[in-house]
PDB file of N, CA and C in Angstrom:
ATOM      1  N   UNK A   1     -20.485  31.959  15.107  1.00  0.00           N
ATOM      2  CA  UNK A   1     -19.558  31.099  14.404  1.00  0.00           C
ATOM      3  C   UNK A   1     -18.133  31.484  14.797  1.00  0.00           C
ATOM      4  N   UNK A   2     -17.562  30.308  15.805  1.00  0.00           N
ATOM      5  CA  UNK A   2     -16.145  30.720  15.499  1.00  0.00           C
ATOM      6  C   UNK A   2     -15.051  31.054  14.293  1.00  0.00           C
ATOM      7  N   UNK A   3     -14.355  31.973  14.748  1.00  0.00           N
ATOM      8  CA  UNK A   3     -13.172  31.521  13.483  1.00  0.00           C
ATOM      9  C   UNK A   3     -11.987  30.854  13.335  1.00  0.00           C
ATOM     10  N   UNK A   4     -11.903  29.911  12.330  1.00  0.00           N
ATOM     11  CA  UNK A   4     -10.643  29.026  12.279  1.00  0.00           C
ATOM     12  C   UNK A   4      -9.595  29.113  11.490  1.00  0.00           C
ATOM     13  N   UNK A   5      -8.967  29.050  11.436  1.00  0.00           N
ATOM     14  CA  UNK A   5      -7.738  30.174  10.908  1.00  0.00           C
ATOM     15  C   UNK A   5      -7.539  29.299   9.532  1.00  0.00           C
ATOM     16  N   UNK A   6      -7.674  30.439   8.716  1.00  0.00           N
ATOM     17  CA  UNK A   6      -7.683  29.083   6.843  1.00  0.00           C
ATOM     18  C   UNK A   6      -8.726  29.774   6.197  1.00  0.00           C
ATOM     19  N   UNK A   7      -9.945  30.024   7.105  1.00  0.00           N
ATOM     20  CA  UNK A   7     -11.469  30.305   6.730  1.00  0.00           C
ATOM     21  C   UNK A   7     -11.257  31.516   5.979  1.00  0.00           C
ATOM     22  N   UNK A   8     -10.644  32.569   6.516  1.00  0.00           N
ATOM     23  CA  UNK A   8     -10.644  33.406   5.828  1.00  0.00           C
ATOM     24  C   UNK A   8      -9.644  33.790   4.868  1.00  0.00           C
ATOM     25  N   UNK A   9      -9.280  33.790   4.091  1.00  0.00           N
ATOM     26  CA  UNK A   9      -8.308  34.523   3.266  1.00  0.00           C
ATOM     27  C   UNK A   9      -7.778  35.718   3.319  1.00  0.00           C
ATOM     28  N   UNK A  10      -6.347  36.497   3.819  1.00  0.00           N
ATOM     29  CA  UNK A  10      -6.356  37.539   3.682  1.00  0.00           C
ATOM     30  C   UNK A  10      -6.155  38.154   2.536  1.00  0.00           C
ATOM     31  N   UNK A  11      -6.928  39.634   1.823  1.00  0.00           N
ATOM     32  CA  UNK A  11      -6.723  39.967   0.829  1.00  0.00           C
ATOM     33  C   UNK A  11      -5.852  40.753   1.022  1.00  0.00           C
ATOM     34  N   UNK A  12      -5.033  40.797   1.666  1.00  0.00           N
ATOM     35  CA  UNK A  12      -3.897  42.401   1.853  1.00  0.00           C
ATOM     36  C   UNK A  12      -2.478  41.358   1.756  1.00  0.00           C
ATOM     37  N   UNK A  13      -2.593  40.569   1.849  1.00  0.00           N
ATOM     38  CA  UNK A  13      -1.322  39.265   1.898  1.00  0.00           C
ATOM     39  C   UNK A  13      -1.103  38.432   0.622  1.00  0.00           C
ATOM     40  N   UNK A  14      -0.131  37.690   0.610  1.00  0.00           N
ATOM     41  CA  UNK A  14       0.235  36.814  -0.585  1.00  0.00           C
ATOM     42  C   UNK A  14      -0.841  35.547  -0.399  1.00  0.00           C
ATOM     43  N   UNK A  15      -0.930  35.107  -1.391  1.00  0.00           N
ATOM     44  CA  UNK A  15      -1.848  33.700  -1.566  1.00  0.00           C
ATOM     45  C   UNK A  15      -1.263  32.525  -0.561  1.00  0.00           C
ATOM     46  N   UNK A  16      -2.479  31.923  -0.370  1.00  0.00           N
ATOM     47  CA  UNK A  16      -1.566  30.492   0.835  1.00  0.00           C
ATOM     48  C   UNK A  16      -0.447  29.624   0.250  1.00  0.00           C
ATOM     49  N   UNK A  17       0.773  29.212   0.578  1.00  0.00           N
ATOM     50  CA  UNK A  17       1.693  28.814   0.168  1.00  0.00           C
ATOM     51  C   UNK A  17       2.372  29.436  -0.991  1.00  0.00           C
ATOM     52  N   UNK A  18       2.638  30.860  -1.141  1.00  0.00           N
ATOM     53  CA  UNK A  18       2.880  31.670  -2.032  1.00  0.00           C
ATOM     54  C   UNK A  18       4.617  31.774  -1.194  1.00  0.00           C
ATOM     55  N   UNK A  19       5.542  31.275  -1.776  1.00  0.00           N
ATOM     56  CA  UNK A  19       7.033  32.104  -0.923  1.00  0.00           C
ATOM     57  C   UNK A  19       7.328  33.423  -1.245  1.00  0.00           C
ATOM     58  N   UNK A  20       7.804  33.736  -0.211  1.00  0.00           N
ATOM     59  CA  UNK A  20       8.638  35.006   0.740  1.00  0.00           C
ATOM     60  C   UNK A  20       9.251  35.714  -0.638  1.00  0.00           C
ATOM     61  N   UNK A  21       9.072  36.916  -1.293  1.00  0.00           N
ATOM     62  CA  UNK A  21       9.496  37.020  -2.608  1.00  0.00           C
ATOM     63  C   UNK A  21      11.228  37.176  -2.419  1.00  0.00           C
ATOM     64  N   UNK A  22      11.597  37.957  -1.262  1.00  0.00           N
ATOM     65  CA  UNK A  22      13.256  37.761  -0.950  1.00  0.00           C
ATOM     66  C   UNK A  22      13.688  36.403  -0.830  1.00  0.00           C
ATOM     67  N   UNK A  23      13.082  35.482  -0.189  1.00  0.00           N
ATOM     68  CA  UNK A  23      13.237  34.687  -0.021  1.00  0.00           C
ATOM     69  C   UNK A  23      13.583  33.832  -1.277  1.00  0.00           C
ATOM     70  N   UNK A  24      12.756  33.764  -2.437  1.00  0.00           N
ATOM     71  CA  UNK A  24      12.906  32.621  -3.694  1.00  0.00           C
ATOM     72  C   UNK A  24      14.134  34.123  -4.406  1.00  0.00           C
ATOM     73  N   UNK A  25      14.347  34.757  -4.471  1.00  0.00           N
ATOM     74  CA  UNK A  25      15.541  35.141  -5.098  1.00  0.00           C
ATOM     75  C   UNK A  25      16.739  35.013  -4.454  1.00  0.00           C
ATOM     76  N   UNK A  26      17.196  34.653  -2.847  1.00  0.00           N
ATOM     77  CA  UNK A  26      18.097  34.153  -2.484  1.00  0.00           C
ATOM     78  C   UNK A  26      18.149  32.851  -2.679  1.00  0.00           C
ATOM     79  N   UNK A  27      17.174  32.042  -2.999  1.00  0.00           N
ATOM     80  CA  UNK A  27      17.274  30.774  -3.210  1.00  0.00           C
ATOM     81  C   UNK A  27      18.300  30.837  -4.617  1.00  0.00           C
ATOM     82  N   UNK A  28      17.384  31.893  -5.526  1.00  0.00           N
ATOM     83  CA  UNK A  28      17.820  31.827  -6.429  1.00  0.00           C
ATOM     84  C   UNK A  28      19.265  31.917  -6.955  1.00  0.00           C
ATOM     85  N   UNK A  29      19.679  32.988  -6.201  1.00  0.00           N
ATOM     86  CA  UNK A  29      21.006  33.448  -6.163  1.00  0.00           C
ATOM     87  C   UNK A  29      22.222  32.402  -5.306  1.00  0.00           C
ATOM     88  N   UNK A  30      21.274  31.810  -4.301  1.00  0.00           N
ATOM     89  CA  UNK A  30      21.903  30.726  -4.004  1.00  0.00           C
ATOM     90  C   UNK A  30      22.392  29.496  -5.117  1.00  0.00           C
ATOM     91  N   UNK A  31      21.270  28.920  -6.093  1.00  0.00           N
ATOM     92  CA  UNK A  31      21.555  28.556  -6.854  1.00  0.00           C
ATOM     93  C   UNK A  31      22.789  28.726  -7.983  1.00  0.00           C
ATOM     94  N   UNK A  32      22.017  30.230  -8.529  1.00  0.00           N
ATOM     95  CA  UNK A  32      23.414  30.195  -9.150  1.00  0.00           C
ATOM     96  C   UNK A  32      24.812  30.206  -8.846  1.00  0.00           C
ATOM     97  N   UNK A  33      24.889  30.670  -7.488  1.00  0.00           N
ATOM     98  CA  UNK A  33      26.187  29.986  -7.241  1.00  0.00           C
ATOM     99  C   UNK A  33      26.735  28.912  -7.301  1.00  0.00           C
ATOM    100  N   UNK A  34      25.827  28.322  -6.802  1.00  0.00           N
ATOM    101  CA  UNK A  34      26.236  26.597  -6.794  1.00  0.00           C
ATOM    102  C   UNK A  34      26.884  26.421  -8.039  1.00  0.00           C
ATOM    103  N   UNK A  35      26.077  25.717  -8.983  1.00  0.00           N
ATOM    104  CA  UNK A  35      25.700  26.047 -10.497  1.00  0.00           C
ATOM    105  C   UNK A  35      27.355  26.246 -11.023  1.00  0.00           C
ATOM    106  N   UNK A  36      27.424  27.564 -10.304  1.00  0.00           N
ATOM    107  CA  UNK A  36      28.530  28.275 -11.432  1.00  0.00           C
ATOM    108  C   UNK A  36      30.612  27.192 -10.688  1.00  0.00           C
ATOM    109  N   UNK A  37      29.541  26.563  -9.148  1.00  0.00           N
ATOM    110  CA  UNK A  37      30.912  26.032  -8.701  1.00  0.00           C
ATOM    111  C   UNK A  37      30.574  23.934  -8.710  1.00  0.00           C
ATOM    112  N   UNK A  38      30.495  23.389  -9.604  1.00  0.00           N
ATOM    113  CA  UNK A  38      29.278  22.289 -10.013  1.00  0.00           C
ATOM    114  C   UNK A  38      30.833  21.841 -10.985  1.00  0.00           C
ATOM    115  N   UNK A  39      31.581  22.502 -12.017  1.00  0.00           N
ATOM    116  CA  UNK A  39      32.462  22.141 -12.101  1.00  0.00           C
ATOM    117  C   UNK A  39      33.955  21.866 -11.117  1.00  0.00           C
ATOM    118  N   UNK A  40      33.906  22.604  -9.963  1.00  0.00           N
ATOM    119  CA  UNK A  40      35.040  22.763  -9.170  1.00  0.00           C
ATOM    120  C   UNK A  40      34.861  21.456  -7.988  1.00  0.00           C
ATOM    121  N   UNK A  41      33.604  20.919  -8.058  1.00  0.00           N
ATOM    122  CA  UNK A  41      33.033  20.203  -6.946  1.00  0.00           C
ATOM    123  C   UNK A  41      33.670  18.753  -6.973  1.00  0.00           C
ATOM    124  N   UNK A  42      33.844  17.992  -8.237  1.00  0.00           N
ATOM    125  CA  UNK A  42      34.020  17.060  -8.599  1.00  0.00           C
ATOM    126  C   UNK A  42      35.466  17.234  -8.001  1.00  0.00           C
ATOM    127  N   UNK A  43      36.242  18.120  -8.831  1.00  0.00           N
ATOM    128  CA  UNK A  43      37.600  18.086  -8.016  1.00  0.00           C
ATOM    129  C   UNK A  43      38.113  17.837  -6.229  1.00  0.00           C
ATOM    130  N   UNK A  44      36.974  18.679  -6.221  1.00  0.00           N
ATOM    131  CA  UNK A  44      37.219  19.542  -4.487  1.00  0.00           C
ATOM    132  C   UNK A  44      36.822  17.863  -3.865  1.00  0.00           C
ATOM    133  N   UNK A  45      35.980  16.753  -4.106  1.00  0.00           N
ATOM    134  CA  UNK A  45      35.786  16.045  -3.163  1.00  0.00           C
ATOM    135  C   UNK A  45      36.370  14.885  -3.621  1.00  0.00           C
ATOM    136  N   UNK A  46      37.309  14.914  -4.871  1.00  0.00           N
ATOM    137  CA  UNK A  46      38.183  13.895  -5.068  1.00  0.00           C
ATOM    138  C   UNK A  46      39.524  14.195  -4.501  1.00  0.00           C
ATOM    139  N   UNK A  47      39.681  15.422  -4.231  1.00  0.00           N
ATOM    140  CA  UNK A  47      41.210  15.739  -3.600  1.00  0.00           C
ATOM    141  C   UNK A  47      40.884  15.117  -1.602  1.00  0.00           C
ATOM    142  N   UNK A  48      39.899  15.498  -1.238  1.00  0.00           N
ATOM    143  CA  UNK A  48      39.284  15.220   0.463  1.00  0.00           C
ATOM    144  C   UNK A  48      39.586  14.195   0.420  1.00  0.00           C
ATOM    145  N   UNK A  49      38.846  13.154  -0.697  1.00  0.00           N
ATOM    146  CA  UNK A  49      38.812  11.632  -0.712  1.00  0.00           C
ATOM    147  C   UNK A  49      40.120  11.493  -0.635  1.00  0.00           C
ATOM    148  N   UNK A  50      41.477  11.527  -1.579  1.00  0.00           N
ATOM    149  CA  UNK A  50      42.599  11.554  -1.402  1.00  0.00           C
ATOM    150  C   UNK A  50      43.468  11.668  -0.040  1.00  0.00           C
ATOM    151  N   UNK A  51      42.955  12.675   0.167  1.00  0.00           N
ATOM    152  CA  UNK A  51      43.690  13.460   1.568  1.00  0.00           C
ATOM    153  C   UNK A  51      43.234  12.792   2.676  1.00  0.00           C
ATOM    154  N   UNK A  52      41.751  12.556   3.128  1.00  0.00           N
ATOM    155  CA  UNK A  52      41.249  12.372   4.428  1.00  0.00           C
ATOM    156  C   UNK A  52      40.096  11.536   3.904  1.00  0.00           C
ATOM    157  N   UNK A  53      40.002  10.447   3.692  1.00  0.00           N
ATOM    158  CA  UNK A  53      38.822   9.540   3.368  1.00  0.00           C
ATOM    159  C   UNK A  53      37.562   9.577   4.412  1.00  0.00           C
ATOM    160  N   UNK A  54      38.261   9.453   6.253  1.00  0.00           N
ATOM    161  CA  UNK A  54      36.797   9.605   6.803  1.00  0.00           C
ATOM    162  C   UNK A  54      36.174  11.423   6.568  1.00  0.00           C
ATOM    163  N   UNK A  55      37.286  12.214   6.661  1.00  0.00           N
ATOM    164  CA  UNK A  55      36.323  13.391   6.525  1.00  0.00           C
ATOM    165  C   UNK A  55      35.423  13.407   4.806  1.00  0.00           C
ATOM    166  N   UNK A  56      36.067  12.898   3.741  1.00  0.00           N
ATOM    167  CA  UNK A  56      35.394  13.033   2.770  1.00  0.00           C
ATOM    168  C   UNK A  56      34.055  11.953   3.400  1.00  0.00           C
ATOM    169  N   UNK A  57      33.786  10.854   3.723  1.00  0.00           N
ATOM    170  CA  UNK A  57      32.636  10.217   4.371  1.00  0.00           C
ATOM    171  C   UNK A  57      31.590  10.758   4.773  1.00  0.00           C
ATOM    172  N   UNK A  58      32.152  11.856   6.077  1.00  0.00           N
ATOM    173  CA  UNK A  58      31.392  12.874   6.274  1.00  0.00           C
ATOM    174  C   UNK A  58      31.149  13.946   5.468  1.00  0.00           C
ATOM    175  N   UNK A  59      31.343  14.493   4.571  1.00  0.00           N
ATOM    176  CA  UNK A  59      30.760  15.376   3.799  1.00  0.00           C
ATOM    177  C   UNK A  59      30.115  14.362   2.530  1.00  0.00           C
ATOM    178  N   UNK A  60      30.236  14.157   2.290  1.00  0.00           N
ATOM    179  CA  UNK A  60      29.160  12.690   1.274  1.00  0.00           C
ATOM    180  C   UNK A  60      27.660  12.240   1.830  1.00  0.00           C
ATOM    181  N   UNK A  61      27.976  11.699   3.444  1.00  0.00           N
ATOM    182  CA  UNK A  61      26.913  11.932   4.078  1.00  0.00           C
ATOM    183  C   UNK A  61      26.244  12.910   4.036  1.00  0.00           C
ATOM    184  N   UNK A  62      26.787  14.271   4.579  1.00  0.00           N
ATOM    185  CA  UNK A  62      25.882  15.642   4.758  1.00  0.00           C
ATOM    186  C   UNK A  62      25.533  15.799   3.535  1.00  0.00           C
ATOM    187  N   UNK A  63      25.948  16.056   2.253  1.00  0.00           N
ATOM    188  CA  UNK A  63      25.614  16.342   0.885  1.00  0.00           C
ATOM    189  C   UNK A  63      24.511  15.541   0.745  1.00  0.00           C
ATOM    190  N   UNK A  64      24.421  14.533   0.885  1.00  0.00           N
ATOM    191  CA  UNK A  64      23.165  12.944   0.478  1.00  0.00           C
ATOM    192  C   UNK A  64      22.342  13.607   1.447  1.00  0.00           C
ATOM    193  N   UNK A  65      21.914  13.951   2.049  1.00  0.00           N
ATOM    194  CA  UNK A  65      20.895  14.183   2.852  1.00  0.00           C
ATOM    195  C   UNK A  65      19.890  15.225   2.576  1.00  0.00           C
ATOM    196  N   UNK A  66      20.570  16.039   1.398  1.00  0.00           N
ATOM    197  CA  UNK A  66      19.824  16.763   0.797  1.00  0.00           C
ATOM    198  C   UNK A  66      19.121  15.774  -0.745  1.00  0.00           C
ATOM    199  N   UNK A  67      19.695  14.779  -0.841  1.00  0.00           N
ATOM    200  CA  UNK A  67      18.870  13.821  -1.721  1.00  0.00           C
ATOM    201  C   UNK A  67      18.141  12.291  -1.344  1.00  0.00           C
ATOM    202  N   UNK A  68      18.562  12.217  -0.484  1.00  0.00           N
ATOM    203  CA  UNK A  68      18.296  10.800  -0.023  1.00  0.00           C
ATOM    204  C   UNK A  68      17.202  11.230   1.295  1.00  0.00           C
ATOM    205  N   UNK A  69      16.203  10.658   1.605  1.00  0.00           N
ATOM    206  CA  UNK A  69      15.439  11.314   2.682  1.00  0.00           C
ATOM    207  C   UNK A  69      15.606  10.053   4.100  1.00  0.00           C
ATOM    208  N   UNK A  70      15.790  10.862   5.211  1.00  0.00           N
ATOM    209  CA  UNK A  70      15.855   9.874   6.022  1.00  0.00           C
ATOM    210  C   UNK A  70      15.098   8.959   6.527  1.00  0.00           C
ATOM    211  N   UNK A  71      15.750   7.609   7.655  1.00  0.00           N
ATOM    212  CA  UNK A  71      14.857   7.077   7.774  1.00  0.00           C
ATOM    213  C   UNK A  71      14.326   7.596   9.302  1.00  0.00           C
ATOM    214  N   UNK A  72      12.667   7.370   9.631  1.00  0.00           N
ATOM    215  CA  UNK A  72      12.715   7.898  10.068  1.00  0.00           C
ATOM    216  C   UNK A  72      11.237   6.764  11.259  1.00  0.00           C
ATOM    217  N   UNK A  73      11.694   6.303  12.793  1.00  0.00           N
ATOM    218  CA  UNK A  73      11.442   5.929  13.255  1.00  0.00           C
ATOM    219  C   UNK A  73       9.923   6.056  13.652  1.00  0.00           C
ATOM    220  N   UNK A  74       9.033   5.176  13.689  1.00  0.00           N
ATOM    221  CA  UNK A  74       7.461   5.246  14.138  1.00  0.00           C
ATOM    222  C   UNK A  74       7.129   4.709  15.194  1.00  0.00           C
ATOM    223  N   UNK A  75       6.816   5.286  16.247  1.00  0.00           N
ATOM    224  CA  UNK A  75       6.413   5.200  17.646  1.00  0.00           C
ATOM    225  C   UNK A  75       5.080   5.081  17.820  1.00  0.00           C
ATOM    226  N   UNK A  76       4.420   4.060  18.705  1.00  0.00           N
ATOM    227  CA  UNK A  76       3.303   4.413  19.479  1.00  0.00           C
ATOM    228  C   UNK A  76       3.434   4.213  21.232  1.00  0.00           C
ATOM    229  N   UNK A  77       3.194   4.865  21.659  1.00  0.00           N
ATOM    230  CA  UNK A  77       3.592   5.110  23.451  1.00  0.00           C
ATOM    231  C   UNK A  77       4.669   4.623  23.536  1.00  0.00           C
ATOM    232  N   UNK A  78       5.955   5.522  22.883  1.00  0.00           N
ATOM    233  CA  UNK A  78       7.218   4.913  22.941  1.00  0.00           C
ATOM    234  C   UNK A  78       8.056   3.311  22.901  1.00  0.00           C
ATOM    235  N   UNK A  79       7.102   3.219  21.953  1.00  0.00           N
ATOM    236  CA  UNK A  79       7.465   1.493  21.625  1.00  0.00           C
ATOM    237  C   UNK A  79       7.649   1.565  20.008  1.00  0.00           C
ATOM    238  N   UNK A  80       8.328   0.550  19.284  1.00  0.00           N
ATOM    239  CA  UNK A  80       8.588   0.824  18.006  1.00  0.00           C
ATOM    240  C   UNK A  80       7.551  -0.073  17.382  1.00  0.00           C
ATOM    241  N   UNK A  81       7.100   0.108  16.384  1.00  0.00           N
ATOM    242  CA  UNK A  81       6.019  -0.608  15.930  1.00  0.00           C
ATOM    243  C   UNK A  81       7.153  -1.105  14.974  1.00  0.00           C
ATOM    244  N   UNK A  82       6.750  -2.841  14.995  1.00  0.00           N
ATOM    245  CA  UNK A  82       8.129  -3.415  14.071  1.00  0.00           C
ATOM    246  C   UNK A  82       7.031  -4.287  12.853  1.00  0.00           C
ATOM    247  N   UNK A  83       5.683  -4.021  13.004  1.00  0.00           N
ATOM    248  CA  UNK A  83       4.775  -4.829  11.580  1.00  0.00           C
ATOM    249  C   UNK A  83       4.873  -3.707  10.528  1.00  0.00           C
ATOM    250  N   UNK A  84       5.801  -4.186   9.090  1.00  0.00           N
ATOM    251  CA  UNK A  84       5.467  -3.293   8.088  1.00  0.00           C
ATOM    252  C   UNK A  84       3.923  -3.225   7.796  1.00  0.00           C
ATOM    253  N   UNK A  85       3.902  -2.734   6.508  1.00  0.00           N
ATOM    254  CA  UNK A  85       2.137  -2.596   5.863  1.00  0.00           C
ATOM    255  C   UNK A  85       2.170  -3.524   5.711  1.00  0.00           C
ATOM    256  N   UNK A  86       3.191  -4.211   4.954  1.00  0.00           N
ATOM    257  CA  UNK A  86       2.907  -5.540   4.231  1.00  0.00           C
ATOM    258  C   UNK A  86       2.655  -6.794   5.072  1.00  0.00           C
ATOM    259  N   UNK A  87       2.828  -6.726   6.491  1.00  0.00           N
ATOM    260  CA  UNK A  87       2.523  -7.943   7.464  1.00  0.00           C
ATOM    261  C   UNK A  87       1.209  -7.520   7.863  1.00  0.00           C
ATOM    262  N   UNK A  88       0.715  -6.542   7.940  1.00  0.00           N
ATOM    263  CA  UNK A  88      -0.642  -6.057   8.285  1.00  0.00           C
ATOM    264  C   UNK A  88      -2.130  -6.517   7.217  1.00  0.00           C
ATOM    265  N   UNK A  89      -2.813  -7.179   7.719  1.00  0.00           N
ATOM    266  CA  UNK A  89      -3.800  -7.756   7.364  1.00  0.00           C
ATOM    267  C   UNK A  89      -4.744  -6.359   6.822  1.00  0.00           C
ATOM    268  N   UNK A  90      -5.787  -6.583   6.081  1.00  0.00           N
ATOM    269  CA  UNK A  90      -6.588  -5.517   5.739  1.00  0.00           C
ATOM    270  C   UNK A  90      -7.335  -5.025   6.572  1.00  0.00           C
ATOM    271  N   UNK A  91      -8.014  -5.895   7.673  1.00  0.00           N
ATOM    272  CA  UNK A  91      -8.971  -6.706   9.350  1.00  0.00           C
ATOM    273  C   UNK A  91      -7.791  -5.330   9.954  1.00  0.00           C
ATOM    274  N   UNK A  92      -7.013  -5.727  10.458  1.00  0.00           N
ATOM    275  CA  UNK A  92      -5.851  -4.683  11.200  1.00  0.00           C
ATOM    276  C   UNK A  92      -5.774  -3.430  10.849  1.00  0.00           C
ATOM    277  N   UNK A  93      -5.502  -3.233   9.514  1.00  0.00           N
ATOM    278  CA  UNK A  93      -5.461  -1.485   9.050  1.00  0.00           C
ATOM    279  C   UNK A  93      -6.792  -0.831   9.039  1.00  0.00           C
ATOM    280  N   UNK A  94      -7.626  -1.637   8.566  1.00  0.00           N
ATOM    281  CA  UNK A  94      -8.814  -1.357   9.396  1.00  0.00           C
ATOM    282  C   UNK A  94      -9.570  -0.514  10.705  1.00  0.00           C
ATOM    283  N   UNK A  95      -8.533  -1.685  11.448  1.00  0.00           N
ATOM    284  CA  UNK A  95      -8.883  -1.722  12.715  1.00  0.00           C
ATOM    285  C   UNK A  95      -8.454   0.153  13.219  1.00  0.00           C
ATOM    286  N   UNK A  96      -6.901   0.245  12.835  1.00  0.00           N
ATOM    287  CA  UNK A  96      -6.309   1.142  13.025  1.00  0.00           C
ATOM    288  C   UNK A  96      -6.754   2.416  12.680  1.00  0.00           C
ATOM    289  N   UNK A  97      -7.100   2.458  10.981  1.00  0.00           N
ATOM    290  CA  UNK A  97      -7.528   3.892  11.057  1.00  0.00           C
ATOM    291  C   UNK A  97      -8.927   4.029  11.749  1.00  0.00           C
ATOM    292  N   UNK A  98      -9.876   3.005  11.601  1.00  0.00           N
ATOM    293  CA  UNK A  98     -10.443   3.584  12.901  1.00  0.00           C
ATOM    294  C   UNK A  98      -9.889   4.016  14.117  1.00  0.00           C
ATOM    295  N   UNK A  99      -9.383   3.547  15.114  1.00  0.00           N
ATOM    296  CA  UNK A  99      -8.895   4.120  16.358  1.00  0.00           C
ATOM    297  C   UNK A  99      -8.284   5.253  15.900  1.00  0.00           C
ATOM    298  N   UNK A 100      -7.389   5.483  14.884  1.00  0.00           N
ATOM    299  CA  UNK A 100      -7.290   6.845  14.191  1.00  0.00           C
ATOM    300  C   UNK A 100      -8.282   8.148  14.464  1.00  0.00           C
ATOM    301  N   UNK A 101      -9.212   7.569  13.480  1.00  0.00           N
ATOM    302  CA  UNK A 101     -10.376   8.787  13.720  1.00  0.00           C
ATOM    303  C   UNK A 101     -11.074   9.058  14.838  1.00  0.00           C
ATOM    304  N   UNK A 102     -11.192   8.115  15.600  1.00  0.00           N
ATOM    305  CA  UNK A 102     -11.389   8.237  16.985  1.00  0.00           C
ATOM    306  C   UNK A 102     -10.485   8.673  17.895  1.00  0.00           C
ATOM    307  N   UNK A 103      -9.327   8.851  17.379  1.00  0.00           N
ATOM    308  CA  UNK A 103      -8.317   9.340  18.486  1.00  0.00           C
ATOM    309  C   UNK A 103      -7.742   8.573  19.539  1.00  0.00           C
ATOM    310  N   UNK A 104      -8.445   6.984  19.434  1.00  0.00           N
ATOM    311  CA  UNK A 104      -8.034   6.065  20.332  1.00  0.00           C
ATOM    312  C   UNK A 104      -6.303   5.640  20.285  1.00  0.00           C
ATOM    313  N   UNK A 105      -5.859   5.232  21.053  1.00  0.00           N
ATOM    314  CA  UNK A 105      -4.330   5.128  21.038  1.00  0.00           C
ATOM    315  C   UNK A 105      -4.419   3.839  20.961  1.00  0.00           C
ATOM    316  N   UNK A 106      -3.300   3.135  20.222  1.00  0.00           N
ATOM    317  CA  UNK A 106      -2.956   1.882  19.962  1.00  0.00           C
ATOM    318  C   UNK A 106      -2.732   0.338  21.162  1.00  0.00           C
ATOM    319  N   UNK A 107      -2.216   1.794  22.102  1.00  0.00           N
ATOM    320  CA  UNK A 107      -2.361   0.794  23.461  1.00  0.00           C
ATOM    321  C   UNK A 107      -3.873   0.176  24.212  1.00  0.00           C
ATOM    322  N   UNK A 108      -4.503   1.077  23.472  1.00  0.00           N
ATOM    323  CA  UNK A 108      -5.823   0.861  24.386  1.00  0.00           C
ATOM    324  C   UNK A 108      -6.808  -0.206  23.141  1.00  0.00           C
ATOM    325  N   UNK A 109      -6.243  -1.007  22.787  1.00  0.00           N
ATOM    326  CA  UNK A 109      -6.785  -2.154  22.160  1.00  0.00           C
ATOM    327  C   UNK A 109      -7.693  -3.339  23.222  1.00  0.00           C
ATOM    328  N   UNK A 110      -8.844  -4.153  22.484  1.00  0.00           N
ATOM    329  CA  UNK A 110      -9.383  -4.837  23.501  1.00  0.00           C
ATOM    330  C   UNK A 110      -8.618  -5.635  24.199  1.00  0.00           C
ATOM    331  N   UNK A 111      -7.067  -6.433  22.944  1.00  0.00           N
ATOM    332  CA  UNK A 111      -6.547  -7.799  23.715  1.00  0.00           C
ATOM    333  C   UNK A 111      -5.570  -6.457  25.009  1.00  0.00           C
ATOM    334  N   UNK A 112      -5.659  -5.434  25.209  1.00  0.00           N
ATOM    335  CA  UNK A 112      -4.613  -4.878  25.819  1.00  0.00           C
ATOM    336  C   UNK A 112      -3.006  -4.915  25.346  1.00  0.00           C
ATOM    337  N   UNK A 113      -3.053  -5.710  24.164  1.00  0.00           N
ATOM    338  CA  UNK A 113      -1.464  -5.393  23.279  1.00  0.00           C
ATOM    339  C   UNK A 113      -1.023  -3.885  22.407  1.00  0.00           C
ATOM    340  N   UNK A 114      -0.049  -3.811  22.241  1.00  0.00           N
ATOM    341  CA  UNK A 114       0.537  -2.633  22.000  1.00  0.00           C
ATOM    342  C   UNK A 114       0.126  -2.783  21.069  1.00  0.00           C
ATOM    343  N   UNK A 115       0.040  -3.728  19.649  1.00  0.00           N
ATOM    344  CA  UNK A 115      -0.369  -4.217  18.538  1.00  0.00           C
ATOM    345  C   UNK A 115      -0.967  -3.643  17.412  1.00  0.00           C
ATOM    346  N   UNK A 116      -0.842  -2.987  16.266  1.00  0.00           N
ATOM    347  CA  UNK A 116      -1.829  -2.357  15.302  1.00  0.00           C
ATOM    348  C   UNK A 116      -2.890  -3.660  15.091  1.00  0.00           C
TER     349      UNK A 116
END
């Protein structure tokens, strides 16, 4: 029997997905900093806005990105697949996660279209 890495558990180690214990107390400590500067913030990016509107833009952006998740492009053999779910027939998604589990690629459809 091979081994596949998961199978075993190490007992000398932290549990799977257990964090880094330095690690969640710099988070932590990261936090409270923040936290303690949460009143100064409001100021600090209404004075930018004042001063320099595109640089406040850019920091609004970078800040949102820790809340807003991006968007984020879906490829098959470097082509953009432009059918949401919602134009996709049930016959089609179908179709797809089969070739899915098979590993077949989207290009290699019978009509020969790129097509889900």
């Amino acid at each position: 029997m091979t081994f596949k890495k998961g199978d075993i558990p190490n007992p000398n180690g932290r549990p799977k997905g257990a964090g880094n214990k330095i690690t969640q107390e710099a988070r932590g400590l990261f936090l409270q900093t923040i936290e303690g500067q949460m009143p100064h913030l409001d100021a600090a990016f209404e004075a930018v806005r004042q001063e320099n509107p595109a640089e406040y833009l850019k920091i609004v952006e970078k800040y949102a990105q820790y809340f807003i998740a991006k968007k984020v492009d879906i490829t098959s053999k470097d082509n953009q697949l432009n059918a949401s779910l919602t134009q996709i027939t049930d016959e089609q998604l179908a179709q797809s996660i089969e070739r899915l589990e098979k590993g077949t690629s989207f290009g290699d459809s019978e009509t020969g279209t790129n097509e889900a």
